[in-house]
Protein backbone atom coordinates (compact mmCIF):
# COMPACT_ATOMS: atom_id res chain seq x y z
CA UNK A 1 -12.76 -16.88 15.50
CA UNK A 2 -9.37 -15.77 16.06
CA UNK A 3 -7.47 -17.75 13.07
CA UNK A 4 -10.16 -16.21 10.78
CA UNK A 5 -9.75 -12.21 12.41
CA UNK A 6 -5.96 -13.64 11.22
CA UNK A 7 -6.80 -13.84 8.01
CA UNK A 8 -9.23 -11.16 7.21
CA UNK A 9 -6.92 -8.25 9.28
CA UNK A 10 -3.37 -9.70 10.12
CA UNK A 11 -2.49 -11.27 7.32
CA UNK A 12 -3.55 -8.87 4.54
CA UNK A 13 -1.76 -6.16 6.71
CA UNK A 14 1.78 -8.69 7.05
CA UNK A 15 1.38 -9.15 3.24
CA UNK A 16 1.45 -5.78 2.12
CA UNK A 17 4.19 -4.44 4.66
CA UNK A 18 6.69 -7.14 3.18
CA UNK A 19 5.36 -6.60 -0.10
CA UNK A 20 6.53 -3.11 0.01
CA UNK A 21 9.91 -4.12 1.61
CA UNK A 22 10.46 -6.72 -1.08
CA UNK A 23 10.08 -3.63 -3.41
CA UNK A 24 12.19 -1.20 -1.90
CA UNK A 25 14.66 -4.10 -0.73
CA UNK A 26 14.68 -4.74 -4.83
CA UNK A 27 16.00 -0.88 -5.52
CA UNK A 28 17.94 -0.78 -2.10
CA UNK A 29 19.90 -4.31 -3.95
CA UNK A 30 20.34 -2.75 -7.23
CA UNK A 31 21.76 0.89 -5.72
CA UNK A 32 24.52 -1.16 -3.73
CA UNK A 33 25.10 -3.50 -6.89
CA UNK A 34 25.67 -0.67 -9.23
CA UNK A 35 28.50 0.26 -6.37
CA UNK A 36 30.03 -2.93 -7.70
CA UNK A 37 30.12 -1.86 -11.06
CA UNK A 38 26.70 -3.23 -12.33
CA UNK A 39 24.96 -2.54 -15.40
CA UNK A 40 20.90 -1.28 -15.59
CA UNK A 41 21.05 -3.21 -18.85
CA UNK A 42 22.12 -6.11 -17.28
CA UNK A 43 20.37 -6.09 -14.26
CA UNK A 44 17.07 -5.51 -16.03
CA UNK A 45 17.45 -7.97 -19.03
CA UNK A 46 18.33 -11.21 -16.22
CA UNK A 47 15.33 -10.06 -13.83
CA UNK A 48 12.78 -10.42 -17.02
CA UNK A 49 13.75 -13.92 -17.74
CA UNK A 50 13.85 -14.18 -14.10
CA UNK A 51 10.37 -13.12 -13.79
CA UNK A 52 9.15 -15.15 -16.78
CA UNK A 53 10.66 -18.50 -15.68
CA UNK A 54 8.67 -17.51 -11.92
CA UNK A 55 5.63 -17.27 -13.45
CA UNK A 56 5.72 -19.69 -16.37
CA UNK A 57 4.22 -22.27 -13.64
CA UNK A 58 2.53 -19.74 -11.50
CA UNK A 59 0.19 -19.01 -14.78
CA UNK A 60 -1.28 -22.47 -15.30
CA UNK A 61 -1.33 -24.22 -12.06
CA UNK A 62 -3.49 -20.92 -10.59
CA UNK A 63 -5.68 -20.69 -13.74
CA UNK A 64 -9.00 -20.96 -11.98
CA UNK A 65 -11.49 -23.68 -12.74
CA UNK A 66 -13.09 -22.34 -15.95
CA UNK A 67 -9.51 -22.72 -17.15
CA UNK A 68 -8.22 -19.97 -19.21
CA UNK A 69 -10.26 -17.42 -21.91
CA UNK A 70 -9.81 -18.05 -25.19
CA UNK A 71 -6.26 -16.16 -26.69
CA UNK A 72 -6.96 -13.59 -29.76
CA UNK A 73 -4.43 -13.06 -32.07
CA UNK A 74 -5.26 -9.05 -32.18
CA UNK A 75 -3.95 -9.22 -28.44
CA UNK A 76 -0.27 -9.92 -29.03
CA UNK A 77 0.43 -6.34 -30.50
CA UNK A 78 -1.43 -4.72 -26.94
CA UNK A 79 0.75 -6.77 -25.01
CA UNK A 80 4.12 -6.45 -27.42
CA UNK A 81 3.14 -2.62 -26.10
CA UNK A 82 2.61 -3.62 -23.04
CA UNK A 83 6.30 -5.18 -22.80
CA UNK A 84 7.86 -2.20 -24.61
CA UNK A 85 6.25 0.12 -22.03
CA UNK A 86 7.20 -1.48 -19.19
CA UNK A 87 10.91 -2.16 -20.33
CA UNK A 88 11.45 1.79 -20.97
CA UNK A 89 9.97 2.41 -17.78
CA UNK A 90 11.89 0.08 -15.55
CA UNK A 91 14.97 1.36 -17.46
CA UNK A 92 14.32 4.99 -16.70
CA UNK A 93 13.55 3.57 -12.88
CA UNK A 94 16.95 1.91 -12.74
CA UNK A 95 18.93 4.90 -14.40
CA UNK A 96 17.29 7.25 -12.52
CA UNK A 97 17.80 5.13 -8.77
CA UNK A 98 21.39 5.04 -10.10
CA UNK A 99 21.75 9.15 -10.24
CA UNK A 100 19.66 9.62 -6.91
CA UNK A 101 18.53 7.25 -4.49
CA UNK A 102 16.10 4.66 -3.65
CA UNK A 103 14.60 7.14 -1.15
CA UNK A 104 13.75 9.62 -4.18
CA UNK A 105 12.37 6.77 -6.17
CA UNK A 106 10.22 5.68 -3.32
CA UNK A 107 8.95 9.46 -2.63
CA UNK A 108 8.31 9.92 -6.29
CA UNK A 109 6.36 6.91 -7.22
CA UNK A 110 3.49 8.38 -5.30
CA UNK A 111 3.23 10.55 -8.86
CA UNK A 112 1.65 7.31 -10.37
CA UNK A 113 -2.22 8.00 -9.08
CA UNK A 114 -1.90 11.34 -10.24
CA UNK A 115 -0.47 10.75 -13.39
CA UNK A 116 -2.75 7.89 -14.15
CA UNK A 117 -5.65 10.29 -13.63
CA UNK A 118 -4.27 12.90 -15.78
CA UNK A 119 -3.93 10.37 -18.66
CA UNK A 120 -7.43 9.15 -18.08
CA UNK A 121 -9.26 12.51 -18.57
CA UNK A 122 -7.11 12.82 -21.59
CA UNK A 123 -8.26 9.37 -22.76
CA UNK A 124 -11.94 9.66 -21.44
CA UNK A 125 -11.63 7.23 -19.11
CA UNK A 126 -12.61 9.71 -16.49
CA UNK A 127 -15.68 12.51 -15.97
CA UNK A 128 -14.69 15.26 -15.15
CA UNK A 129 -17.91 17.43 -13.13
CA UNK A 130 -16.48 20.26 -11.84
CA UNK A 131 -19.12 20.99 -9.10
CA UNK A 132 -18.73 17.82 -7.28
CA UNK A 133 -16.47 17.39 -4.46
CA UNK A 134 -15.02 13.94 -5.70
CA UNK A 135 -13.96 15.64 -8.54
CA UNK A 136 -12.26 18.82 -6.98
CA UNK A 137 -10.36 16.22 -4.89
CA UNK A 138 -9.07 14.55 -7.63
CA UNK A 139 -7.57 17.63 -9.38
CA UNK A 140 -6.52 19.45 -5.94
CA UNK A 141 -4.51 15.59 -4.80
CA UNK A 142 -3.51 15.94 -8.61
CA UNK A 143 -1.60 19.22 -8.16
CA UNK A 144 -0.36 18.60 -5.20
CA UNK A 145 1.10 15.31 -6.01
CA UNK A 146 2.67 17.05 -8.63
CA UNK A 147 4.44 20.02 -6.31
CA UNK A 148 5.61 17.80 -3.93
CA UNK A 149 7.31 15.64 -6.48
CA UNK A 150 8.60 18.61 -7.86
CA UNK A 151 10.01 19.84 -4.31
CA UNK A 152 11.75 16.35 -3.99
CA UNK A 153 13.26 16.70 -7.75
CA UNK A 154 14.39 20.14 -7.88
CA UNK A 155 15.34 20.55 -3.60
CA UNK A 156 17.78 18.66 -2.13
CA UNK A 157 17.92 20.46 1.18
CA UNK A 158 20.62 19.48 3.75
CA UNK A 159 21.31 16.45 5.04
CA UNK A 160 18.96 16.04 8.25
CA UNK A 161 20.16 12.60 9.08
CA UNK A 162 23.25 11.20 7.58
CA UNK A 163 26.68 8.97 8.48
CA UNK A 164 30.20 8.89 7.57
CA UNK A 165 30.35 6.18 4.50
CA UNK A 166 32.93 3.71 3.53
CA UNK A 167 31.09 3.42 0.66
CA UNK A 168 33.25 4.28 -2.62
CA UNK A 169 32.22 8.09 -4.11
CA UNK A 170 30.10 7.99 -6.60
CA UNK A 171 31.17 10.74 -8.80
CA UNK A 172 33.27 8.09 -11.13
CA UNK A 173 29.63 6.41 -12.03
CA UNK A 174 28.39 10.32 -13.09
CA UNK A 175 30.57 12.35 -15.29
CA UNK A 176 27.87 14.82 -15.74
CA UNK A 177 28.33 18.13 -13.06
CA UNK A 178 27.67 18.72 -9.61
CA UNK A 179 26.09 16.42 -6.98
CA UNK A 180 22.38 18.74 -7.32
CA UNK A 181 22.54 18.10 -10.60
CA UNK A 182 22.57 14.29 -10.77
CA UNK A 183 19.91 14.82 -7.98
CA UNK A 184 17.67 16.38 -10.54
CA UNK A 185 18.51 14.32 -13.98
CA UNK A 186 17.98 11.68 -11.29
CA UNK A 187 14.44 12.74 -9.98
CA UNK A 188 13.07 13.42 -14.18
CA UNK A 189 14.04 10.35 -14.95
CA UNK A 190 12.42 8.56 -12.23
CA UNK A 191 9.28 10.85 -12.57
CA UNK A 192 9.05 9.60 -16.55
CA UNK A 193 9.23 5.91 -14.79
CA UNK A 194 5.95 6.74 -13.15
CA UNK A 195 4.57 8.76 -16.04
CA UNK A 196 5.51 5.58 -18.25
CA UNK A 197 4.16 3.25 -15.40
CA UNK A 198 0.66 5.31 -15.74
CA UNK A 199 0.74 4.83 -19.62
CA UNK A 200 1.21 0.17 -19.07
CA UNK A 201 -1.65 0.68 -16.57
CA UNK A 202 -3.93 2.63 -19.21
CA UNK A 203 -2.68 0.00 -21.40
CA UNK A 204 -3.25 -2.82 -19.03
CA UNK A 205 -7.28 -1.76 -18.42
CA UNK A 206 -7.82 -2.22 -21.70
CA UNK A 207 -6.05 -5.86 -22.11
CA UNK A 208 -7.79 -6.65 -19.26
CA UNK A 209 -11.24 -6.47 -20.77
CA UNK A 210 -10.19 -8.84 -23.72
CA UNK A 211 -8.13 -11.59 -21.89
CA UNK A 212 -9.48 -11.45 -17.70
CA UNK A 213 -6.69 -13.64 -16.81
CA UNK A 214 -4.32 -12.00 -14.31
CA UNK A 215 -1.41 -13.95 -13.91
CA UNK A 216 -1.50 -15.59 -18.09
CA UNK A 217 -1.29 -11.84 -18.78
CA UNK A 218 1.48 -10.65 -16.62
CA UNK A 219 3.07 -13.84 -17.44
CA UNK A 220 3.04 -12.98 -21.31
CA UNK A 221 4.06 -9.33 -19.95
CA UNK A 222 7.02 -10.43 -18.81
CA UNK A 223 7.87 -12.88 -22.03
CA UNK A 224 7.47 -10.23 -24.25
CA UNK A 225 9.76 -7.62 -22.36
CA UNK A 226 12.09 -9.74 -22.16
CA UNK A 227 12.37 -10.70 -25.83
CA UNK A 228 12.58 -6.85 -26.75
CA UNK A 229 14.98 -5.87 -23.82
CA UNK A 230 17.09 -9.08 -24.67
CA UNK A 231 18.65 -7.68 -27.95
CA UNK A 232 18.37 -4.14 -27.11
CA UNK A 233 20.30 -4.64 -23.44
CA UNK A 234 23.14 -6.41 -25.52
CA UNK A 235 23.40 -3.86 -28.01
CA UNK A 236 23.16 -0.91 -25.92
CA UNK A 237 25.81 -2.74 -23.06
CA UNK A 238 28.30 -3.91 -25.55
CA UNK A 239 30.60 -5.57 -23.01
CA UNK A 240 29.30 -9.03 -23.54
CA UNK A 241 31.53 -9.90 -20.30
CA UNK A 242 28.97 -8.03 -18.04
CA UNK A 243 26.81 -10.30 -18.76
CA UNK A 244 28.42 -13.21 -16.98
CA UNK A 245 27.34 -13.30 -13.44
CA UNK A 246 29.50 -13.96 -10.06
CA UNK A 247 28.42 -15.27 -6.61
CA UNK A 248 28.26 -12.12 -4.87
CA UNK A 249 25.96 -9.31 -3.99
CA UNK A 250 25.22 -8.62 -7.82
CA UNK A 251 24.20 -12.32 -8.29
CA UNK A 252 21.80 -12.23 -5.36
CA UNK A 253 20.63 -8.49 -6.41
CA UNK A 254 19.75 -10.39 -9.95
CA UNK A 255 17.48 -13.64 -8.79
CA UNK A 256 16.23 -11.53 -5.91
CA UNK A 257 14.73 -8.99 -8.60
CA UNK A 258 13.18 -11.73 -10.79
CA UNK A 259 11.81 -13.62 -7.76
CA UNK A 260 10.62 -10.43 -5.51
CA UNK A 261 8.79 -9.04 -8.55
CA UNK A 262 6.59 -11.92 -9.03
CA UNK A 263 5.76 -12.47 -5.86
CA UNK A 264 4.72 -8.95 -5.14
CA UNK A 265 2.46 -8.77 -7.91
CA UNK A 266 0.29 -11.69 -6.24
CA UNK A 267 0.99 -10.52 -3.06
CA UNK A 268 -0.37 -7.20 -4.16
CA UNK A 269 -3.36 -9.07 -6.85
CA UNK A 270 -4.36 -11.01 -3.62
CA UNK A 271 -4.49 -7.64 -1.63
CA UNK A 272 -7.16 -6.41 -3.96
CA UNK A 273 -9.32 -9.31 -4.18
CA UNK A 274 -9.34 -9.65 -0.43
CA UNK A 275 -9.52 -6.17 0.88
CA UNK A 276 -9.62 -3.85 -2.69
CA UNK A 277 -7.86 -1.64 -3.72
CA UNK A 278 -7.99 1.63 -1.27
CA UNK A 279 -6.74 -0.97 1.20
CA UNK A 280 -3.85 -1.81 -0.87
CA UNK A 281 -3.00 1.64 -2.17
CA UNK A 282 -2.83 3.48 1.15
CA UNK A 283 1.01 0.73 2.26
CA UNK A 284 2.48 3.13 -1.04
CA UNK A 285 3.88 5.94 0.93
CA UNK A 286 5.03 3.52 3.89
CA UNK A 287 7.21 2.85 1.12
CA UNK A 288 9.23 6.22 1.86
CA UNK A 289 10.00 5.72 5.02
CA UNK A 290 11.31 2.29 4.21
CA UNK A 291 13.25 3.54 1.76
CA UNK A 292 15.14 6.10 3.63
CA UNK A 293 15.28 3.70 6.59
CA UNK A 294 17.23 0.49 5.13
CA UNK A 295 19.24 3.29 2.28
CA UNK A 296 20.86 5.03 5.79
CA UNK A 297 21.48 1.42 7.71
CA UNK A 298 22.80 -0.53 4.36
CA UNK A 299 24.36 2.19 2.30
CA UNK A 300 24.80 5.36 4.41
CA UNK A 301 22.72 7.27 2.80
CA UNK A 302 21.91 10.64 4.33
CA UNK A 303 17.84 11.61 4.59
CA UNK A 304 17.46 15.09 3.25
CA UNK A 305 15.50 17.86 3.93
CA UNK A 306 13.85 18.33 0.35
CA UNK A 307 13.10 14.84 0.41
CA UNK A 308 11.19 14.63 3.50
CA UNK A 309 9.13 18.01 2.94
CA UNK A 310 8.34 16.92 -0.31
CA UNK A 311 7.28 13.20 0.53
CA UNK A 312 5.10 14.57 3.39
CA UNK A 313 3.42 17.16 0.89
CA UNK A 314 3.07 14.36 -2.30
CA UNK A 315 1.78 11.98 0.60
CA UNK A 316 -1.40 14.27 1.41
CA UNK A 317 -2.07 15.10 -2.12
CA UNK A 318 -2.15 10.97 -2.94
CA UNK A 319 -4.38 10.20 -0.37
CA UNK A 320 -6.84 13.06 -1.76
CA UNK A 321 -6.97 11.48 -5.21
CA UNK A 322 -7.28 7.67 -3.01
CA UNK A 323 -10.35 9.40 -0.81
CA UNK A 324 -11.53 10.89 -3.88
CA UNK A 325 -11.92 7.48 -5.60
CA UNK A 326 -13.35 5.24 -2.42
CA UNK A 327 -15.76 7.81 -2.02
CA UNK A 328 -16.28 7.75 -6.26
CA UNK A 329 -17.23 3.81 -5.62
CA UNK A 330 -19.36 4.15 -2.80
CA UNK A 331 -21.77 6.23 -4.51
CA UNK A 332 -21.81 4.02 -7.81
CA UNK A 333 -22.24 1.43 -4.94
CA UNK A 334 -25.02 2.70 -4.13
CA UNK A 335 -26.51 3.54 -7.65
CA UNK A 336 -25.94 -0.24 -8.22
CA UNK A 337 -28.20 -0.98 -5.10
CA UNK A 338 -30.79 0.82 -5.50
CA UNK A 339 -33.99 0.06 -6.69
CA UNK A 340 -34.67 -0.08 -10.80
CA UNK A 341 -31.08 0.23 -11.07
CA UNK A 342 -28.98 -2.39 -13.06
CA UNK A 343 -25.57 -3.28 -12.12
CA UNK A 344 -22.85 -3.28 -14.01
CA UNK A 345 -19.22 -4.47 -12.88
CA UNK A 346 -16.65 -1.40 -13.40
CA UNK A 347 -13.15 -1.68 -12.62
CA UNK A 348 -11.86 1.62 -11.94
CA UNK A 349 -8.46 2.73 -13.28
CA UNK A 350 -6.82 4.29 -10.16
CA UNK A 351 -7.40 0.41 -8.84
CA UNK A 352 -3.82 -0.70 -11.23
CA UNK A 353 -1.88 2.01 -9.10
CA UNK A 354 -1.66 -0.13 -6.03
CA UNK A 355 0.27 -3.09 -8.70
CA UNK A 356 3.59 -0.02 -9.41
CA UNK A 357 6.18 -1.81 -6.93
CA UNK A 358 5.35 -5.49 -8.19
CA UNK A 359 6.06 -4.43 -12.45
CA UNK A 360 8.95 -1.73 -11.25
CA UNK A 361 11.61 -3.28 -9.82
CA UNK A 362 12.07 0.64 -9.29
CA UNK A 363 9.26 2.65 -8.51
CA UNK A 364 9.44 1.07 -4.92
């Protein structure tokens, strides 16, 4: 009795804490790296073949016993735009991390439920009926969301916690203005991470419905990104020197990317089989406070005032679009059971928001 209330309830919960510290360790790694003078186009290009050599055996020895569906042709286009989305995205994660901090990218990656909501109305993936109470959540969560992000983008606020750093200044890395403004170019560029994150996801739902095989998919995800990032990162980097890796922080930074990312995505996959996905979605904004809690002990960080209001504000209007959505599949639930009713297996899109951490080495 007590191994299996283990399973069900300790477990799950141990899972998703360190999946969310393997994501924000992931950013907290790569902030301290590019201290050391590391590139995003290096550091992203090495933790795509990372990924893909993790789950090249991860795909076919956890295939399931039906083995896996058959491949279509028409599918490699979906998921070439699939690895095209997600390569912009983590690169406007990793550039934006660099001008801010991983406590910004933390607080703003709560955006992702709300954007992915927006871009479902817009797509019909969503009803809108403005009478009902699910729906008033949804847009009310929406809009707040949005202002808090918007608070920690465009307020920095003093410093309520902060230490004196040994930690080289960072104004060599920026040549563009004054401290705020980095804060802000940082903060847009991390909110089009999201936006883009909300796009792979609406992207991803379809996919989904032509090849149901989690981990092929993610697998190919990876392959493809990083055959498009490979020439593109060695263009755009054109020190070819970069590229050659040292044993020291930015080596571990590197393997610990590949590695953590595909492990959090089955940590997180396992999550919502197990418990679903309102269980898994509401560990996202512990993410914030582990962000600003290992950026202060491992890189001196301060915590800022704008960054706490607006987390705290974003945080309520995210769990109004999560309540909005459990309550949304309790009452087609319920349809489902009811007598002279048929059922019909729906996958609802908010469900890909609780996967942002494991496919964004930044969002955590």
């Amino acid at each position: 009795m007590a191994g299996r209330y283990c399973y069900e309830n300790g477990l799950p919960f141990s899972a998703m804490v360190t999946a969310e510290c393997t994501n924000v360790g992931l950013n907290i790694l790569f902030k301290a790296s590019s201290l050391k003078g590391l590139s995003y186009y290096v550091f992203v290009l090495y933790m795509y073949a990372i990924s893909t050599l993790v789950l090249l055996p991860l795909a076919f020895v956890f295939r399931g016993t039906t083995g896996l569906p058959t491949f279509k042709l028409s599918l490699l286009y979906r998921i070439f735009l699939l690895g095209l989305i997600g390569f912009v995205d983590q690169l406007c994660g990793y550039i934006g991390i660099e001008y801010s901090s991983p406590t910004l990218a933390s607080a703003v990656s709560n955006l992702t439920p709300a954007f992915t909501f927006i871009l479902a109305v817009i797509f019909r993936m969503e009803v809108l009926a403005m009478r009902s109470s699910i729906t008033q959540a949804k847009i009310m969560g929406t809009i707040v969301s949005i202002s808090g992000a918007l608070i920690v983008v465009f307020y920095k606020g003093p410093a309520i916690i902060s230490v004196a750093s040994h930690a080289p200044p960072l104004t060599h890395h920026f040549p563009l203005g004054s401290s705020q403004t980095k804060w802000v170019i940082g903060g847009l560029l991390l909110a089009t991470d999201y936006l883009l994150t909300s796009m792979w996801y609406i992207v991803q739902a379809q996919v989904m419905k032509i090849y149901p095989a989690e981990l092929t998919l993610v697998f190919l995800y990876f392959l493809f990104a990083t055959i498009i990032s490979a020439p593109v990162c060695l263009i755009a980097e054109g020190n070819l020197s970069a590229f050659r890796l040292r044993p020291n922080i930015v080596l571990a930074a590197i393997v610990y990317s590949g590695i953590g990312l595909s492990l959090s995505t089955v940590v997180h996959t396992w999550g919502l089989h197990l418990r679903g996905p309102v269980y898994v979605s509401i560990f996202k904004p512990l993410s914030i406070a582990i962000a600003a809690a290992m950026s202060f002990i491992f890189l001196g960080d301060a915590l800022y005032l704008g960054s706490i209001i607006g987390a705290i504000i974003l945080s309520i209007g995210f769990y109004a679009v999560i309540w909005a959505k459990a309550k949304e599949n309790l009452s087609e639930d319920s349809c489902c059971d009811s007598p002279g009713s048929s059922s019909h297996g729906k996958t609802p899109l908010l469900d890909s928001s609780s996967l942002q951490s494991s496919n964004n080495g930044t969002a955590a």
